[in-house]
Protein backbone atom coordinates (compact mmCIF):
# COMPACT_ATOMS: atom_id res chain seq x y z
CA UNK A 1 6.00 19.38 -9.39
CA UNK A 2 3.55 19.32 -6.22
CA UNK A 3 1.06 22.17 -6.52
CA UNK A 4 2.30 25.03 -4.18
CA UNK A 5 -0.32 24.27 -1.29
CA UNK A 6 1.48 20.68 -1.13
CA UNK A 7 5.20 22.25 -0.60
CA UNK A 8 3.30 24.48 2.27
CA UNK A 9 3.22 21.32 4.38
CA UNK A 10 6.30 21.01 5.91
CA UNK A 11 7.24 17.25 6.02
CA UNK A 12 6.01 17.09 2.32
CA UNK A 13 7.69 20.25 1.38
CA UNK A 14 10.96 18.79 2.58
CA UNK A 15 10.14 15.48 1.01
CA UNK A 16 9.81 16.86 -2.25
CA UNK A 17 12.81 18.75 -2.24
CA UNK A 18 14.78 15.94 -0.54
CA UNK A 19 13.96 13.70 -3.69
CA UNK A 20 12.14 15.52 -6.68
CA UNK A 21 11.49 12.06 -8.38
CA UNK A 22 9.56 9.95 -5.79
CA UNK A 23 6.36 11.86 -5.76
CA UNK A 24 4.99 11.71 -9.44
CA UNK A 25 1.56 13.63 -8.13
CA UNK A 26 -0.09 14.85 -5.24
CA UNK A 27 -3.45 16.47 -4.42
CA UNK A 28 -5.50 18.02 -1.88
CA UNK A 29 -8.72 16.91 -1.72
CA UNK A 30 -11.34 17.55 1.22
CA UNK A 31 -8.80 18.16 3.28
CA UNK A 32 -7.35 14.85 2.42
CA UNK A 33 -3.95 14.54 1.61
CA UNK A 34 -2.68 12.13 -1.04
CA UNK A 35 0.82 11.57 -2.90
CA UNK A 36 1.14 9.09 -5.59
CA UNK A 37 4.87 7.70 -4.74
CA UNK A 38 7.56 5.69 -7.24
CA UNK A 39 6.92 2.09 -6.39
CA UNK A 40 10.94 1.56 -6.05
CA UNK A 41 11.23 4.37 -3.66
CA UNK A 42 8.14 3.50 -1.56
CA UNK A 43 10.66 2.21 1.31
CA UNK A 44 12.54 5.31 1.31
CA UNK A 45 9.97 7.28 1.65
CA UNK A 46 8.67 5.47 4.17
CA UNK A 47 12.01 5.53 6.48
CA UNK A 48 12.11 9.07 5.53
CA UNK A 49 8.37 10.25 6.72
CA UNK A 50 8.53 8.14 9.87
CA UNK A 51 11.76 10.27 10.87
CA UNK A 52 9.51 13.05 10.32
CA UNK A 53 6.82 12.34 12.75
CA UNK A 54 4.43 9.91 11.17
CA UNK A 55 4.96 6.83 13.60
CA UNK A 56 1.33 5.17 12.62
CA UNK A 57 0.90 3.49 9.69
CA UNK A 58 -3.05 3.05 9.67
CA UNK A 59 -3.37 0.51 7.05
CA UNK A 60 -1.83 -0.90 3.96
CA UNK A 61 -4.74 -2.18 1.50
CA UNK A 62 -4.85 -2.41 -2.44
CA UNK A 63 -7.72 -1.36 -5.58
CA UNK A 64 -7.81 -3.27 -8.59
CA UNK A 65 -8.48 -0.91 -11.51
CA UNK A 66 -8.93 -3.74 -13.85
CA UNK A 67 -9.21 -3.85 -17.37
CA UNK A 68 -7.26 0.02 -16.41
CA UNK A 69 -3.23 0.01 -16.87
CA UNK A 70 -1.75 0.38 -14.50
CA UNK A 71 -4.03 -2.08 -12.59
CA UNK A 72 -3.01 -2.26 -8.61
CA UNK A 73 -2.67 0.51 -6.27
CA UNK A 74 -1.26 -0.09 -3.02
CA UNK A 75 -2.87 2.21 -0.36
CA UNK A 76 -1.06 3.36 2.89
CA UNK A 77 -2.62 5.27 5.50
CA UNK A 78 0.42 7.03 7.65
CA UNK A 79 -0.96 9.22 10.35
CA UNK A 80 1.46 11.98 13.03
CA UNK A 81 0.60 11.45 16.38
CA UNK A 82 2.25 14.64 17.48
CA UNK A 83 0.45 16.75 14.62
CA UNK A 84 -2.41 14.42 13.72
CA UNK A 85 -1.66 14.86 10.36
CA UNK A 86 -2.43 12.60 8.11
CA UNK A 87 -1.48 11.49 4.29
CA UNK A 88 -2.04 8.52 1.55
CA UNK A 89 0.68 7.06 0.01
CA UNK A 90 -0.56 5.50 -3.48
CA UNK A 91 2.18 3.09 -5.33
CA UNK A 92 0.51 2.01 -9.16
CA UNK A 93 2.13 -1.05 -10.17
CA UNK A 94 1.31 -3.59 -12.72
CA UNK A 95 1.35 -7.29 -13.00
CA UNK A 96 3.45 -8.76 -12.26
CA UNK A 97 2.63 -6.80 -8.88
CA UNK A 98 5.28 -6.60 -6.79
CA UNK A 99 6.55 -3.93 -4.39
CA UNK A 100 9.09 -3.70 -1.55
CA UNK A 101 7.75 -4.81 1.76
CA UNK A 102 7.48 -1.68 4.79
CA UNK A 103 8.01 -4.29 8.12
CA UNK A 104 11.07 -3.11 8.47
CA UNK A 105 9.81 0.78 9.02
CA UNK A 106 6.72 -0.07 10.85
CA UNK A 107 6.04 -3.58 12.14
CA UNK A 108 2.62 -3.17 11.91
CA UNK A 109 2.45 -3.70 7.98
CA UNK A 110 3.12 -7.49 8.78
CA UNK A 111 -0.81 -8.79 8.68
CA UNK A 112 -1.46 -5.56 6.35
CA UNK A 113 0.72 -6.77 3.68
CA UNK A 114 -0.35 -10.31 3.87
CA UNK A 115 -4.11 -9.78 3.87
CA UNK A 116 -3.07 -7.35 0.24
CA UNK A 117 -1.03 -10.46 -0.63
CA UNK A 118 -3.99 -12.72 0.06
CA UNK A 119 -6.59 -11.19 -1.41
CA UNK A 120 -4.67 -8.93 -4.31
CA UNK A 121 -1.97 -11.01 -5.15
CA UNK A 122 0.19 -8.19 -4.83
CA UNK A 123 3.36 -9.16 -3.98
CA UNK A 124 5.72 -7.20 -1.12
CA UNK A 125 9.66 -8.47 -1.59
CA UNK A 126 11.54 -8.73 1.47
CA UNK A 127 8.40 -9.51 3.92
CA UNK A 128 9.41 -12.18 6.56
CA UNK A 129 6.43 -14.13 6.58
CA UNK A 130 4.47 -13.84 3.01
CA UNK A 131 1.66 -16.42 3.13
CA UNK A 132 -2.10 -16.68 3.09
CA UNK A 133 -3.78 -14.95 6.50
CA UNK A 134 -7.63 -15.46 5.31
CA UNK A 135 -7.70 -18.00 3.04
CA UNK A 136 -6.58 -21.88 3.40
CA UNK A 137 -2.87 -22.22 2.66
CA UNK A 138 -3.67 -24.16 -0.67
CA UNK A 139 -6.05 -22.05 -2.30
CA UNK A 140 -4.34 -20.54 -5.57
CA UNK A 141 -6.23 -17.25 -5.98
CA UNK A 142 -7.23 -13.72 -4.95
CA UNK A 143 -10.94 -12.99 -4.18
CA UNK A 144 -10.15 -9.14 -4.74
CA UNK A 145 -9.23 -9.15 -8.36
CA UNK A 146 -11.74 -7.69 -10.78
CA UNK A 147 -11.26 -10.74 -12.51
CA UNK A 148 -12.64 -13.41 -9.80
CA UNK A 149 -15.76 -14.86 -10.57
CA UNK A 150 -18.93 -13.03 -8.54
CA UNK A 151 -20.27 -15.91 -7.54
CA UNK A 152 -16.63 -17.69 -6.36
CA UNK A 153 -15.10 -20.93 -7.03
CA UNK A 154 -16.58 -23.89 -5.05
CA UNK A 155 -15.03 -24.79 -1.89
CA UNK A 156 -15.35 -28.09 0.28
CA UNK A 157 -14.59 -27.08 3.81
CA UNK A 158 -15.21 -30.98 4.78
CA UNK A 159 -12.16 -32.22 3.46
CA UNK A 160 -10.27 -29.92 6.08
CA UNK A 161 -9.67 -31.53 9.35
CA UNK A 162 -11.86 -30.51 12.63
């Protein structure tokens, strides 16, 4: 149940009563708007809040909560243009992390989803081109995790080629 201040906003208002189950909590915070969203319904309620008005997805990005259960968020940003409104839609998952891609609602979650991918580890099913987009191709881990060394893992750019 989304506080009564939450159900005065009109797109989340309808979202809520459209389908009860996909927001599991919501809060208003500094004028700051954030919904904590089902991770199997995060494409659905993606599809249905861009029919509603919020064409621009700002960013996709992840927070490791590590040692915390559930460890991963995934973060995005959706903004109106036509009522510059703007919310956060969180998705807690846990490892393995894995979540349903959004390029087919907004393109621009392509390079979002692979930078999470890349430096998470987080997983988005369904994206079209899932691979490293900061890091060399064979490197096997993500830089972002609570659990990466501070100080790195040593690294011999020589051995690529100029």
């Amino acid at each position: 149940m989304l506080p009564a201040e939450l159900e005065a906003i009109p797109a989340i208002g309808e979202l809520a009563r459209w389908d009860p189950s996909v927001i599991t909590e919501g809060r208003l915070e500094r004028g700051e708007l954030t919904l904590v969203i089902e991770p199997a319904a995060i494409l659905r309620v993606c599809q249905y809040l861009k029919e509603r008005g919020f064409l621009r997805l700002s960013s996709v990005t992840a927070v490791d909560w590590h040692p915390s259960r559930p460890r991963f968020e995934v973060v995005y940003h959706l903004h109106s243009l036509e009522t510059n409104q703007r919310v956060r839609l969180k998705c807690r998952l846990d490892e393995p992390a894995e979540i349903d891609s959004v390029t087919g609602v907004w393109r621009a979650a392509d390079w979002y989803e692979r930078e999470v991918w890349d430096l998470f580890g987080i997983r988005f099913r369904n994206h079209p081109n899932l691979r490293r987009i900061l890091l060399p191709e064979d490197w096997t881990e993500h830089p972002l995790r609570k659990d990466f060394p501070v100080h790195g893992r040593r690294y011999d750019y020589a051995e690529e080629e100029a």
